[in-house]
N, C-alpha and C. Protein backbone atom coordinates (compact mmCIF):
# COMPACT_ATOMS: atom_id res chain seq x y z
N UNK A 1 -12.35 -12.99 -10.59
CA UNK A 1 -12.42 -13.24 -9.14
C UNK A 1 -11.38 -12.37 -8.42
N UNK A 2 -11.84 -11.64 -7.75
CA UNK A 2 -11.29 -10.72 -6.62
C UNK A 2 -9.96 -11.56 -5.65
N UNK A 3 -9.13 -10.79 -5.29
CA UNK A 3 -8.18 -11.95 -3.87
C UNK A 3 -9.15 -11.88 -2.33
N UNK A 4 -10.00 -10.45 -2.45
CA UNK A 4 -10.86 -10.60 -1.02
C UNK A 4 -12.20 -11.78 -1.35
N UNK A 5 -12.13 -11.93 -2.63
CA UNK A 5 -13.59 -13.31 -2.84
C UNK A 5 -12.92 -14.75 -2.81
N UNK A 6 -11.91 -14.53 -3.09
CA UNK A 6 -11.12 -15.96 -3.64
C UNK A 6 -10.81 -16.62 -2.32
N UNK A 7 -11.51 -17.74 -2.51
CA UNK A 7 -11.44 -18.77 -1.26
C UNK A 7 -10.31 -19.98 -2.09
N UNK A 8 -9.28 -20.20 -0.69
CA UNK A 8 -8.41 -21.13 -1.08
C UNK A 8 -9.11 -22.39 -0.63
N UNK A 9 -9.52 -23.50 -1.76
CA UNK A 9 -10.08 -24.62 -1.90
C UNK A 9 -9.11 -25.67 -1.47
N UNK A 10 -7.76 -25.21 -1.84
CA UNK A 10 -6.68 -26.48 -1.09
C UNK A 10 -6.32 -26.44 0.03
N UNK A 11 -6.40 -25.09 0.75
CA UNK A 11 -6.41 -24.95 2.05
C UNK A 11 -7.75 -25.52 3.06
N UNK A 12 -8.91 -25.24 2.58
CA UNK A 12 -10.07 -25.37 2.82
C UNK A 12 -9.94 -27.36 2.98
N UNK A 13 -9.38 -27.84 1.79
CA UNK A 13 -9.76 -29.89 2.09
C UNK A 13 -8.12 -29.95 2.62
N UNK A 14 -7.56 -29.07 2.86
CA UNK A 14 -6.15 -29.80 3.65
C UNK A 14 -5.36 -30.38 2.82
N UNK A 15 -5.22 -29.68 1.26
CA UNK A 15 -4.54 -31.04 0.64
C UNK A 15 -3.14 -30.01 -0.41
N UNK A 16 -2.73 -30.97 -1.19
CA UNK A 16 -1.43 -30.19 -1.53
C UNK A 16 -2.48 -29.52 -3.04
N UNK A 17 -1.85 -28.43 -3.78
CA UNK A 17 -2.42 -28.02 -4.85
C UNK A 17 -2.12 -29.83 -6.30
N UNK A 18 -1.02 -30.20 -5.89
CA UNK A 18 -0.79 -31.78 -6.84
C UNK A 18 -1.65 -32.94 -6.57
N UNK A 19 -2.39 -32.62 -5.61
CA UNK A 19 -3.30 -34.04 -4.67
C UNK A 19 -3.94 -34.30 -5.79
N UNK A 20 -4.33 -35.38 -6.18
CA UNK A 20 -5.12 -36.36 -7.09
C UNK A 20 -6.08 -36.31 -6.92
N UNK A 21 -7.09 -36.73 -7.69
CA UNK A 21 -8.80 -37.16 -7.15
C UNK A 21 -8.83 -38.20 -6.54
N UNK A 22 -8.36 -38.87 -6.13
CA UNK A 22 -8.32 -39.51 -4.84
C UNK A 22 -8.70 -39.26 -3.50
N UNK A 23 -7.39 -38.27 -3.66
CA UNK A 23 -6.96 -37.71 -2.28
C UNK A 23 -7.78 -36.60 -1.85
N UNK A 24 -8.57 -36.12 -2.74
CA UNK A 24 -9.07 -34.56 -2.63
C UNK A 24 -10.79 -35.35 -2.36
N UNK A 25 -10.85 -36.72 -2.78
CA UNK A 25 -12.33 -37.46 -2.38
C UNK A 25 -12.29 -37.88 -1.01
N UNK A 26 -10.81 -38.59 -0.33
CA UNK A 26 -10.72 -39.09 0.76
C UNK A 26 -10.60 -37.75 2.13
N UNK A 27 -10.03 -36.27 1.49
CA UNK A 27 -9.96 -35.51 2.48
C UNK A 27 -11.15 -34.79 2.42
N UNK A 28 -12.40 -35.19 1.44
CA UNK A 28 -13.35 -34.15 1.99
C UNK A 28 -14.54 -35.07 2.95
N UNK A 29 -14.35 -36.40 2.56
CA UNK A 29 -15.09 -37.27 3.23
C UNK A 29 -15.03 -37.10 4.72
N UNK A 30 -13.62 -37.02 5.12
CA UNK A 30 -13.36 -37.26 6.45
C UNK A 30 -13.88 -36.03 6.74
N UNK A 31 -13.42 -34.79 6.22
CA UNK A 31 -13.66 -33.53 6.92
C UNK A 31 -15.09 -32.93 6.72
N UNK A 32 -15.86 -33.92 5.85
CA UNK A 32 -17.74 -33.32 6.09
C UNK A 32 -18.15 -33.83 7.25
N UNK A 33 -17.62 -35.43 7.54
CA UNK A 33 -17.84 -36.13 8.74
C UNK A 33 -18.07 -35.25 10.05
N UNK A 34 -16.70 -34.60 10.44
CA UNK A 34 -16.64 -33.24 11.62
C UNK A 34 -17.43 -31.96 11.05
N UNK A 35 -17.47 -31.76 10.28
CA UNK A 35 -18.54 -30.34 10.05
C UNK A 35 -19.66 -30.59 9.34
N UNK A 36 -20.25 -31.83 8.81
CA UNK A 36 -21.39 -31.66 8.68
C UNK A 36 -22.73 -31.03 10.11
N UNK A 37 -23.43 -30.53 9.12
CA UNK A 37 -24.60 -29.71 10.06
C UNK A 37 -25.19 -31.03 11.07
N UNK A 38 -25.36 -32.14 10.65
CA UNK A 38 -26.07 -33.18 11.71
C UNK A 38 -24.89 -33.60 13.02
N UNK A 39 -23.64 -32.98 13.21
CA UNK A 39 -22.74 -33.52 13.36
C UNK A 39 -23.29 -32.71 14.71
N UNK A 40 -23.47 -33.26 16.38
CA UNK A 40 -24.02 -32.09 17.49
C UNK A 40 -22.88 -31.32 18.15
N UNK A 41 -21.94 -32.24 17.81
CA UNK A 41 -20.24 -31.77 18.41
C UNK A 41 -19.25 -29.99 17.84
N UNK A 42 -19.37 -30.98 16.36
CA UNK A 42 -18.38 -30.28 15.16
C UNK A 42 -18.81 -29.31 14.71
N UNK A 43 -20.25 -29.83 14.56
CA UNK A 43 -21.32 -29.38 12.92
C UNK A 43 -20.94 -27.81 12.77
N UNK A 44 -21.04 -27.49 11.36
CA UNK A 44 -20.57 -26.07 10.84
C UNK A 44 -21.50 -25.93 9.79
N UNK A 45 -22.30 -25.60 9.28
CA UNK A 45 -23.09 -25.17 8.48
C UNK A 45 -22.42 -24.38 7.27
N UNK A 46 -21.73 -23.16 7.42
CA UNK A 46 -20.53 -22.55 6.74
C UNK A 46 -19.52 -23.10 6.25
N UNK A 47 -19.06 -23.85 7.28
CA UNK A 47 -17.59 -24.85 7.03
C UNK A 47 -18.28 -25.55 5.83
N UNK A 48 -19.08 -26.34 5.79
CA UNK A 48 -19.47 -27.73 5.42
C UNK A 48 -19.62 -27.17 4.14
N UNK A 49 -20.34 -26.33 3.61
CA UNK A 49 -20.88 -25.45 2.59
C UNK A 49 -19.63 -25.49 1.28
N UNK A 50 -18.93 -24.62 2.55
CA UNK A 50 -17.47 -23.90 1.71
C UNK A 50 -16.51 -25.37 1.08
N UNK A 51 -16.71 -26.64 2.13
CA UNK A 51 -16.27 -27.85 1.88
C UNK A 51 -16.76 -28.42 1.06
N UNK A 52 -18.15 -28.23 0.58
CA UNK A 52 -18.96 -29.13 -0.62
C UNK A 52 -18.58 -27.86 -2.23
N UNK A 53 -18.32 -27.01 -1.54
CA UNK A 53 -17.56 -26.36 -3.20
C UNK A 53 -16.34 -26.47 -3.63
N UNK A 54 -15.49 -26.64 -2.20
CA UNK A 54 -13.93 -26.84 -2.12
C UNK A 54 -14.08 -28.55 -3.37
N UNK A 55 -15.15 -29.36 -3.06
CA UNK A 55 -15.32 -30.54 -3.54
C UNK A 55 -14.91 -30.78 -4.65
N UNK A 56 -17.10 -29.85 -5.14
CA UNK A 56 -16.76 -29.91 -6.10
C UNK A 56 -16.39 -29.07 -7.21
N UNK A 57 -16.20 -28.08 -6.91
CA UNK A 57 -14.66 -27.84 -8.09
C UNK A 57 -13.62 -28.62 -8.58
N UNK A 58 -12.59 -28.65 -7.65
CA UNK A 58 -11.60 -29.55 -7.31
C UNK A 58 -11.53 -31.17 -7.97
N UNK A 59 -12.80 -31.53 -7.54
CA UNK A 59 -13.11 -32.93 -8.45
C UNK A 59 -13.37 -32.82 -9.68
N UNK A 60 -13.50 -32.09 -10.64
CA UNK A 60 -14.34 -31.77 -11.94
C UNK A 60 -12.67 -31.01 -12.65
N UNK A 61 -12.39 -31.66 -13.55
CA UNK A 61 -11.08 -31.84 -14.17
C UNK A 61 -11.31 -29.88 -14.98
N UNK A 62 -12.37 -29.77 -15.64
CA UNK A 62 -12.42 -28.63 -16.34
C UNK A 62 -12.67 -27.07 -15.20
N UNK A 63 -13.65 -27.17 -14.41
CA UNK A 63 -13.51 -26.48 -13.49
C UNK A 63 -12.50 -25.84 -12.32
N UNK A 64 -11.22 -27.37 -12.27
CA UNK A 64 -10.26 -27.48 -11.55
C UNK A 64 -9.36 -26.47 -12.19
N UNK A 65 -9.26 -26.73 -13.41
CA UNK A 65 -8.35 -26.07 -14.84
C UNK A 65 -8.93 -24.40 -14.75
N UNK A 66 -9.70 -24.15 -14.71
CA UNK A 66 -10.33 -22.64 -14.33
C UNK A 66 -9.67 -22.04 -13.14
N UNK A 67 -10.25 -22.83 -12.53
CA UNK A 67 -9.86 -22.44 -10.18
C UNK A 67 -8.36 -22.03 -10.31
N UNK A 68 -7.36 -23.09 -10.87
CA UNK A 68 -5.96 -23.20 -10.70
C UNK A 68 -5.51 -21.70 -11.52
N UNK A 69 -6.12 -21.23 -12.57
CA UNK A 69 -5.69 -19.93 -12.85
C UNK A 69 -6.07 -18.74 -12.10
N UNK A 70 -6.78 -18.68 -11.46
CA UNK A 70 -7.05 -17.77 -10.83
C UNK A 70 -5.90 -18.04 -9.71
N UNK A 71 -5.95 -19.42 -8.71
CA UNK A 71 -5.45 -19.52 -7.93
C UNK A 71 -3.82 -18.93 -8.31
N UNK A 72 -3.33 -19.44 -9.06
CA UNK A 72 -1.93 -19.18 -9.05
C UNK A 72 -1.61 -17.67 -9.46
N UNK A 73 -2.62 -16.93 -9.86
CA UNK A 73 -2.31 -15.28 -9.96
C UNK A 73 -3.00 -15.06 -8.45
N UNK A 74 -3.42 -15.03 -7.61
CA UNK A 74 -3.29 -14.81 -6.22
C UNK A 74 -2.16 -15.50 -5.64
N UNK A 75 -2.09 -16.21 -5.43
CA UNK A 75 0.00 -17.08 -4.90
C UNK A 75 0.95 -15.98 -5.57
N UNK A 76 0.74 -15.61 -6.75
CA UNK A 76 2.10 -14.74 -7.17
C UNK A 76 1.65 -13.22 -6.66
N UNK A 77 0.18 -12.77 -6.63
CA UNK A 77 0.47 -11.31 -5.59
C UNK A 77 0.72 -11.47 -4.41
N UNK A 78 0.91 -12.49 -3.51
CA UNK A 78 0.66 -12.80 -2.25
C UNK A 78 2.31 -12.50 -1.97
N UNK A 79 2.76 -13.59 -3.27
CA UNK A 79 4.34 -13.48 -3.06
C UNK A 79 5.25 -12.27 -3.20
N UNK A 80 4.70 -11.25 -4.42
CA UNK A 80 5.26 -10.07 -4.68
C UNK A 80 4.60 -9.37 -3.32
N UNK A 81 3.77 -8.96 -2.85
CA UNK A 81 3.84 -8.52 -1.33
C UNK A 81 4.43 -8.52 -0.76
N UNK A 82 4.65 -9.95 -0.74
CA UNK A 82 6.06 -10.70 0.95
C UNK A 82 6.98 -10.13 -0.05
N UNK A 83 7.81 -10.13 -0.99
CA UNK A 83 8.87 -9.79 -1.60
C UNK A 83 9.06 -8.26 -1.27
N UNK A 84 8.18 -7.21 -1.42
CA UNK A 84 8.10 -6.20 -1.08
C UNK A 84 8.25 -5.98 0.22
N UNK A 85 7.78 -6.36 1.46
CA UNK A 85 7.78 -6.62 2.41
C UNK A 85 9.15 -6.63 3.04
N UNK A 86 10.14 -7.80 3.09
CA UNK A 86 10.67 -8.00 3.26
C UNK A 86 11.83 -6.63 2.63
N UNK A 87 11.83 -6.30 1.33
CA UNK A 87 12.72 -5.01 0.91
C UNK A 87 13.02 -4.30 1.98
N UNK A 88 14.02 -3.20 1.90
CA UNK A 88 14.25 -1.98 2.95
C UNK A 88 14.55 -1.23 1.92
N UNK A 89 15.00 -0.75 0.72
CA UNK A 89 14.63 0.41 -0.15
C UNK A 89 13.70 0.87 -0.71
N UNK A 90 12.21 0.49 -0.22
CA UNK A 90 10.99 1.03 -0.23
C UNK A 90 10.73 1.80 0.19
N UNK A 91 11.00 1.00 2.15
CA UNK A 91 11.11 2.10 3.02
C UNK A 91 11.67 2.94 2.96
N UNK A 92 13.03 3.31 2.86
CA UNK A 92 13.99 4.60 2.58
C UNK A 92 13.58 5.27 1.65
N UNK A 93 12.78 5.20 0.75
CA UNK A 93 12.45 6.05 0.00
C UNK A 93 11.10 6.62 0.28
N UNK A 94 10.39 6.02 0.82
CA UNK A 94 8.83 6.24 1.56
C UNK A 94 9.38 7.51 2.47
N UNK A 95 10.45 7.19 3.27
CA UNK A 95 10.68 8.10 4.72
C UNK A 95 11.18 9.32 3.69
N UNK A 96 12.11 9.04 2.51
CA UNK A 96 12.67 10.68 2.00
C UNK A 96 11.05 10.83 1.29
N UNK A 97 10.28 10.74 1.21
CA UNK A 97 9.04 11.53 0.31
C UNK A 97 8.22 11.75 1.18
N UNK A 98 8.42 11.44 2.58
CA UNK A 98 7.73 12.24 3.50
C UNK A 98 8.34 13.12 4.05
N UNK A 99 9.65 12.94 4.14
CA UNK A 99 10.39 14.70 4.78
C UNK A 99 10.23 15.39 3.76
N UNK A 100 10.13 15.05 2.21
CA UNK A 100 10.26 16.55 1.32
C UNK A 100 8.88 16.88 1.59
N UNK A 101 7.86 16.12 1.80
CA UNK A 101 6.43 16.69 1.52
C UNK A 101 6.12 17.42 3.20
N UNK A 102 6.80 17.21 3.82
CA UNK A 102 6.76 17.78 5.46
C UNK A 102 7.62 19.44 5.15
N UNK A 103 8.97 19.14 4.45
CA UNK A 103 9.25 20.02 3.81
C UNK A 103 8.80 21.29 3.02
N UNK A 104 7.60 20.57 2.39
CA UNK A 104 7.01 21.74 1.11
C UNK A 104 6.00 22.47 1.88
N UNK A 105 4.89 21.76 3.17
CA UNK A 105 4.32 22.15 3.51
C UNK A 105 4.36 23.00 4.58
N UNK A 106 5.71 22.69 5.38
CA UNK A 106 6.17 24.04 6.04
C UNK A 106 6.89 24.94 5.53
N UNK A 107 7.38 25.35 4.50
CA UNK A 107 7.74 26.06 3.11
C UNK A 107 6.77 27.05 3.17
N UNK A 108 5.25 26.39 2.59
CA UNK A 108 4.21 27.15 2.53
C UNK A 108 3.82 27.53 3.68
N UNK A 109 3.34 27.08 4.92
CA UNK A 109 3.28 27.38 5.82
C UNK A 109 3.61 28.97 6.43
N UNK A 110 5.40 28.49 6.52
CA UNK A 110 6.07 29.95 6.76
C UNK A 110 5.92 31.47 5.81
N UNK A 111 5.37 30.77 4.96
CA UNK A 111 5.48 32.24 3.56
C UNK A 111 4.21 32.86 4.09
N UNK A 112 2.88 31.67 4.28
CA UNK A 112 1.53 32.63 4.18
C UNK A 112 1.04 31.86 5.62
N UNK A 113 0.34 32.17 6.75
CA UNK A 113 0.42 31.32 7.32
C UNK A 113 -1.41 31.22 7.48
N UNK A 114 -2.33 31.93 6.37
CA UNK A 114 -3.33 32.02 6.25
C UNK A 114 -3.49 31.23 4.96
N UNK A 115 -2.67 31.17 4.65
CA UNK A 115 -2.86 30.57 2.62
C UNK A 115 -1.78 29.34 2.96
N UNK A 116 -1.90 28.77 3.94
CA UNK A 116 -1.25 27.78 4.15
C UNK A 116 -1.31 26.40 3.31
N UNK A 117 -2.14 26.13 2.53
CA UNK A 117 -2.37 24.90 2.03
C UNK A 117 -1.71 25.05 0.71
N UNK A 118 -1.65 23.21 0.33
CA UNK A 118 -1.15 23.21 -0.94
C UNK A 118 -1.89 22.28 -1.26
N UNK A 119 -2.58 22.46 -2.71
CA UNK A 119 -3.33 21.10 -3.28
C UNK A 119 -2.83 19.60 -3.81
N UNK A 120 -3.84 18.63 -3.94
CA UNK A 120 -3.48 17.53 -4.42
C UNK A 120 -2.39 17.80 -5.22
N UNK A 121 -3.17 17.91 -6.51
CA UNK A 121 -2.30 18.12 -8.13
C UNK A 121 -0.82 18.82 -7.96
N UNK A 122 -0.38 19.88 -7.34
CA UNK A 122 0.54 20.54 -6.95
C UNK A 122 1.49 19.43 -6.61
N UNK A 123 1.16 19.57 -5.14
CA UNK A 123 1.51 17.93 -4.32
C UNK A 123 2.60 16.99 -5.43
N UNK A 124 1.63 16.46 -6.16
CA UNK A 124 2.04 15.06 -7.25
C UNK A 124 3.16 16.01 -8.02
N UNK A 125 2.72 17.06 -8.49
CA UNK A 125 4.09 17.88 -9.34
C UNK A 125 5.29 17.82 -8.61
N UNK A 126 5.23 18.53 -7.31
CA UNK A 126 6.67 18.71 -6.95
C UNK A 126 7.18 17.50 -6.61
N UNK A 127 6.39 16.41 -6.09
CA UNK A 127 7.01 15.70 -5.64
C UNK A 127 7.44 14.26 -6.65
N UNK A 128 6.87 14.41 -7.59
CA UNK A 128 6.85 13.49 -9.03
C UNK A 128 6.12 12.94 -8.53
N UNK A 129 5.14 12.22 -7.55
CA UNK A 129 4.56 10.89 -7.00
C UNK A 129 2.85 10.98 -7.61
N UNK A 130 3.27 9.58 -7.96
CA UNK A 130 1.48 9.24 -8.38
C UNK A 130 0.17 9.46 -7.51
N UNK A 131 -0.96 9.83 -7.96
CA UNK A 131 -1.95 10.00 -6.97
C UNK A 131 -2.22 8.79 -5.61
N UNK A 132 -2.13 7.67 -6.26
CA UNK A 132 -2.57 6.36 -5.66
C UNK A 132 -1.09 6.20 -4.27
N UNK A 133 0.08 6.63 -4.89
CA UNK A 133 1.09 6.70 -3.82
C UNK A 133 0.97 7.84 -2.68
N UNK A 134 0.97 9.17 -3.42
CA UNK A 134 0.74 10.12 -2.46
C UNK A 134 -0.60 9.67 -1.44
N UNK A 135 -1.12 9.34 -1.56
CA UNK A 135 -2.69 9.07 -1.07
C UNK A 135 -2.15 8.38 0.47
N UNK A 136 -1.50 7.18 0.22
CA UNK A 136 -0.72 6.17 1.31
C UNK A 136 0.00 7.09 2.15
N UNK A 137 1.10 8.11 1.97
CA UNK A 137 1.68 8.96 2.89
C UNK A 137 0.91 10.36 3.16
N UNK A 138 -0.12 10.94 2.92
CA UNK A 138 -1.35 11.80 3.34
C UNK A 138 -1.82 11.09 4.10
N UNK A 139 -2.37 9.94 3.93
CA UNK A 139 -3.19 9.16 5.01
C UNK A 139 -2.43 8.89 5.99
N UNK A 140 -1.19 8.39 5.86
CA UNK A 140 -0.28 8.26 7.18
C UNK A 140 0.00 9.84 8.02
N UNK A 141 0.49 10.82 7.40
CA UNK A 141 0.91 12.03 7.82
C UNK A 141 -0.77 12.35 8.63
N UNK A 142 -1.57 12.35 7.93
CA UNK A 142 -3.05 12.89 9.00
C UNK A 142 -3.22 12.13 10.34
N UNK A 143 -3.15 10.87 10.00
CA UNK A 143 -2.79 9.54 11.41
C UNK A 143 -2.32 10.54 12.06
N UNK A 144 -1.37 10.45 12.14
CA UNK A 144 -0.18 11.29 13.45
C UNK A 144 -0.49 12.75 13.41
N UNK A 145 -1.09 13.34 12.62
CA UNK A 145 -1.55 14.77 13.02
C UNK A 145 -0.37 15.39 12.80
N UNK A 146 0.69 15.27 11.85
CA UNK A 146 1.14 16.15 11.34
C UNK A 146 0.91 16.99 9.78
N UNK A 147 -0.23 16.20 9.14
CA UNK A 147 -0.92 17.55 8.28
C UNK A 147 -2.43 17.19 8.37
N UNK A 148 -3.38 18.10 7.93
CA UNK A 148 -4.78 18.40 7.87
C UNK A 148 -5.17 18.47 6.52
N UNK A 149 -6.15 18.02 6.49
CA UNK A 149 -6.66 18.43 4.86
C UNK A 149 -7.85 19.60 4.57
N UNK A 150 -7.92 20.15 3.82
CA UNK A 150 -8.79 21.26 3.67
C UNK A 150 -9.33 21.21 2.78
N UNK A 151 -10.28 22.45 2.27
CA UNK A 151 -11.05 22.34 1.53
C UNK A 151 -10.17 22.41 -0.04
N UNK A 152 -9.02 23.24 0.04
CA UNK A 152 -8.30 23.29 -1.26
C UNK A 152 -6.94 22.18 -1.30
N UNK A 153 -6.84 21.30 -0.49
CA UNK A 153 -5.41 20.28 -0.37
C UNK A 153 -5.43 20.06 0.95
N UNK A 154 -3.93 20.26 1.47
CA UNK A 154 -3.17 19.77 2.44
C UNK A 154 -2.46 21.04 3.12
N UNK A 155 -1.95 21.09 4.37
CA UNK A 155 -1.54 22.32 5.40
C UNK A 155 -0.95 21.22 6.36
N UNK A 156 0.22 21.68 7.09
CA UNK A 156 0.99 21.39 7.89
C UNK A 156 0.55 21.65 9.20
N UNK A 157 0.48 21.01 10.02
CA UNK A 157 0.01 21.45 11.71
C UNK A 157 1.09 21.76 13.03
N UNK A 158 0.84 22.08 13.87
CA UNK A 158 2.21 22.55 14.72
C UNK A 158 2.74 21.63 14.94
N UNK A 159 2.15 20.19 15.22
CA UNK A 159 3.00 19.11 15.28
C UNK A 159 4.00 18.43 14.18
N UNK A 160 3.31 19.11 12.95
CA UNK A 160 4.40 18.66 11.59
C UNK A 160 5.17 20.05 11.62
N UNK A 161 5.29 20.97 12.36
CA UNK A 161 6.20 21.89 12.23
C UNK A 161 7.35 21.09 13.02
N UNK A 162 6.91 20.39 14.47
CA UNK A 162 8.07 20.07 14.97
C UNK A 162 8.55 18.87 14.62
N UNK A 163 8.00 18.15 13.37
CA UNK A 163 8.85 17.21 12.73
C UNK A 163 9.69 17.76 11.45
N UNK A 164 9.22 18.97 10.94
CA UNK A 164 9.94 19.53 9.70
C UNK A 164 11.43 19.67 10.04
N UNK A 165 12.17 20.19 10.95
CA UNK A 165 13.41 20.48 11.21
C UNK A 165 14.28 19.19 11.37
N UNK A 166 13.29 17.64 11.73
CA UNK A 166 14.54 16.78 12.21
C UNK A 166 14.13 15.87 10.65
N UNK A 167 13.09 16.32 9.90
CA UNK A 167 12.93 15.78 8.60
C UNK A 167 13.90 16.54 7.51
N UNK A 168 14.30 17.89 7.84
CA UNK A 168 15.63 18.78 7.18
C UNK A 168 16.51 18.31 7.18
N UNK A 169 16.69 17.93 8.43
CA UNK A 169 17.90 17.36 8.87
C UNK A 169 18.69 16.06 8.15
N UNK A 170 17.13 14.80 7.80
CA UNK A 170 17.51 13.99 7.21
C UNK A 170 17.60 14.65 5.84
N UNK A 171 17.00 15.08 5.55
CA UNK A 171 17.04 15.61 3.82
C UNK A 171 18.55 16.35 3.32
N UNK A 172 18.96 16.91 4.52
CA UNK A 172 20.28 17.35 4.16
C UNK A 172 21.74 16.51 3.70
N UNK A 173 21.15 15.26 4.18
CA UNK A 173 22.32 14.17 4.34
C UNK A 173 21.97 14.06 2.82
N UNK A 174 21.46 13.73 1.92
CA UNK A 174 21.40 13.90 0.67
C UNK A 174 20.49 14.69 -0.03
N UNK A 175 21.31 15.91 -1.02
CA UNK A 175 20.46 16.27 -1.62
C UNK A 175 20.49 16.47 -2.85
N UNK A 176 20.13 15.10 -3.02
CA UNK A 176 20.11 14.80 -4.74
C UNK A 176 18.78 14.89 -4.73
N UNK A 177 18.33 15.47 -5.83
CA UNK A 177 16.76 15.16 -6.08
C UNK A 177 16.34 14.86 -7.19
N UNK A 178 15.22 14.56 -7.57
CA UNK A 178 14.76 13.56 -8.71
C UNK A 178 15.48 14.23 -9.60
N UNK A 179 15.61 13.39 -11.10
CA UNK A 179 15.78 14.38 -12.30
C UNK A 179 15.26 15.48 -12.83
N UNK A 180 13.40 15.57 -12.41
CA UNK A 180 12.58 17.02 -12.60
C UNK A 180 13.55 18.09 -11.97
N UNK A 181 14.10 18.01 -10.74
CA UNK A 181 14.70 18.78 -10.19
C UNK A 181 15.84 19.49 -11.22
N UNK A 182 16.80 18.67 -11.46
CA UNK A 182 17.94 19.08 -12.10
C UNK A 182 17.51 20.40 -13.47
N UNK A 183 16.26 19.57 -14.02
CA UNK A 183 15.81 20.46 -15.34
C UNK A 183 15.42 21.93 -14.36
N UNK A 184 14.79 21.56 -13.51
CA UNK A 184 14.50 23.24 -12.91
C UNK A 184 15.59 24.30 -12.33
N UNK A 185 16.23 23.47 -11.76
CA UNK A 185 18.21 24.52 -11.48
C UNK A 185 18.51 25.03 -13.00
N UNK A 186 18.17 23.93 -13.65
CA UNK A 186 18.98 24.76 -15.21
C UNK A 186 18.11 26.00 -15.60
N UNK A 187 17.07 25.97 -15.28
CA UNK A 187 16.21 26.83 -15.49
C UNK A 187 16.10 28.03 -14.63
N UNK A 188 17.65 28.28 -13.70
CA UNK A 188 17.22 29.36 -12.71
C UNK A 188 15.99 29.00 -11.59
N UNK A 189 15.59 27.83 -11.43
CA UNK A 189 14.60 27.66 -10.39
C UNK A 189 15.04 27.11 -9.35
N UNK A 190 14.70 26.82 -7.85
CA UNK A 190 15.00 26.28 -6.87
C UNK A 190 13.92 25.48 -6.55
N UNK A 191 14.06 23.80 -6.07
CA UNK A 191 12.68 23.37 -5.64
C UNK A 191 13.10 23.27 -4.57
N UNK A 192 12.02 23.51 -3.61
CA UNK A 192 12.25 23.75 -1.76
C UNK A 192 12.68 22.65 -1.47
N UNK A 193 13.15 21.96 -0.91
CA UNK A 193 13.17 20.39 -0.15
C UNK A 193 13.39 20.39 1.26
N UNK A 194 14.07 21.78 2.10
CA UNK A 194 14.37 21.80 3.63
C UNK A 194 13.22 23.26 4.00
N UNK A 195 12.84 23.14 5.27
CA UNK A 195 12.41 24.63 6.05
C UNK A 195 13.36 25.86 5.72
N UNK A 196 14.53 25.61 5.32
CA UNK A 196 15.26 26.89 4.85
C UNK A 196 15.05 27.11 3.88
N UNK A 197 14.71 26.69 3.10
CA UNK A 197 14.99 26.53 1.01
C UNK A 197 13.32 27.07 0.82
N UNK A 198 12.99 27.94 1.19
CA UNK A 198 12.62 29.43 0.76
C UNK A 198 12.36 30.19 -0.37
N UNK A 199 13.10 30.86 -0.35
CA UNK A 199 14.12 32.30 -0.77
C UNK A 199 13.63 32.42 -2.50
N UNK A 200 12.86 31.47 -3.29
CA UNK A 200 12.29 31.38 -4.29
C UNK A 200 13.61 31.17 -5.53
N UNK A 201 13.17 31.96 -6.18
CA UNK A 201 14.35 31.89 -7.65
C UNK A 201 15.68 32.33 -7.41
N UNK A 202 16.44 31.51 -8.25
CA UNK A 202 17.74 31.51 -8.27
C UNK A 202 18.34 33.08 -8.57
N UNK A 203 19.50 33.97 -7.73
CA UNK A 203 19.58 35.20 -8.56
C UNK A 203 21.46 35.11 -9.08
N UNK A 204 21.19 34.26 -9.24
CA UNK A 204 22.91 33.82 -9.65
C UNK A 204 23.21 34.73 -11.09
């Protein structure tokens, strides 16, 4: 069972997930009363429906024992969400993997300004980030029209040019970069991370 299929049955009879068969007989009684279909006031056809499964599930000791596993692995993604949610070093790290990637693409930009794009796969390299993550900040960066997508990746637009310099700006305040990074300095390489950082291989 899906979390977009999964109908909450204790929400649905009003009752606590500990309510007894009692209580889960006395709160559906009252509440078919107002949404039954004969009802000319209340009546819900849908409601009433969703209330005669909320029932019987709920009443049926083995079925209940089924529902409650599912239920309680939806309560714990619901909660790791809000837990996430609530974080602020998500965000800070969301905002530095969009200045380096605002970064890389005015990088490329300035070198070719016809061969402007850079692909997915590329993308995920420099920046270490998984497809399914990168995907979330592409989709945000196109929102606001600071990059475009093409037929071979991604390209920077004049409006992500005039966010690249105050995205440098933050990038400069630290520039530590992942550990991939470090292995590539040892290697005589430079990975771009600001509109200045250019200039290609190291000639030290």
């Amino acid at each position: 069972m899906t979390e977009k299929s999964f109908v909450d049955y204790y929400e649905v009879l009003q009752i606590s997930p500990n309510a007894d068969t009692e209580t889960i007989e006395r709160m559906f009684r009252h509440l078919a009363k107002r949404v039954h279909p004969d009802n000319p006031g209340t009546g819900d056809v849908d409601k009433f429906r969703i209330l005669v499964d909320a029932n019987r599930v709920l009443s049926d000791p083995e079925q209940r024992a089924a529902y409650d596993v599912d239920y309680q692995e939806v309560r714990a993604n619901e909660w790791s969400l809000a837990e996430e949610a609530t974080g602020v070093s998500g965000y800070e790290d969301d905002q530095f993997l969009r200045d380096r990637l605002l970064s890389l693409l005015y990088v490329q930009r300035r070198r070719d300004v016809e061969k402007a794009t850079i692909g997915n796969v590329e993308l995920e390299r420099l920046l270490s980030c998984p497809p399914a993550h990168l995907e979330f900040h592409m989709w945000y960066l196109k929102e606001k029209k600071l990059v475009e997508r093409t037929s071979r990746g991604f390209a920077i637009t004049a409006l992500g040019i005039d966010e690249a310099e105050p995205a440098r700006n933050r990038l400069s305040r630290d520039r530590l970069l992942p550990e991939r990074a470090s292995g590539a300095s040892e290697a005589g390489q430079r990975i771009p991370i600001g509109p200045g950082d250019d200039e290609g291989p190291s000639r030290a």
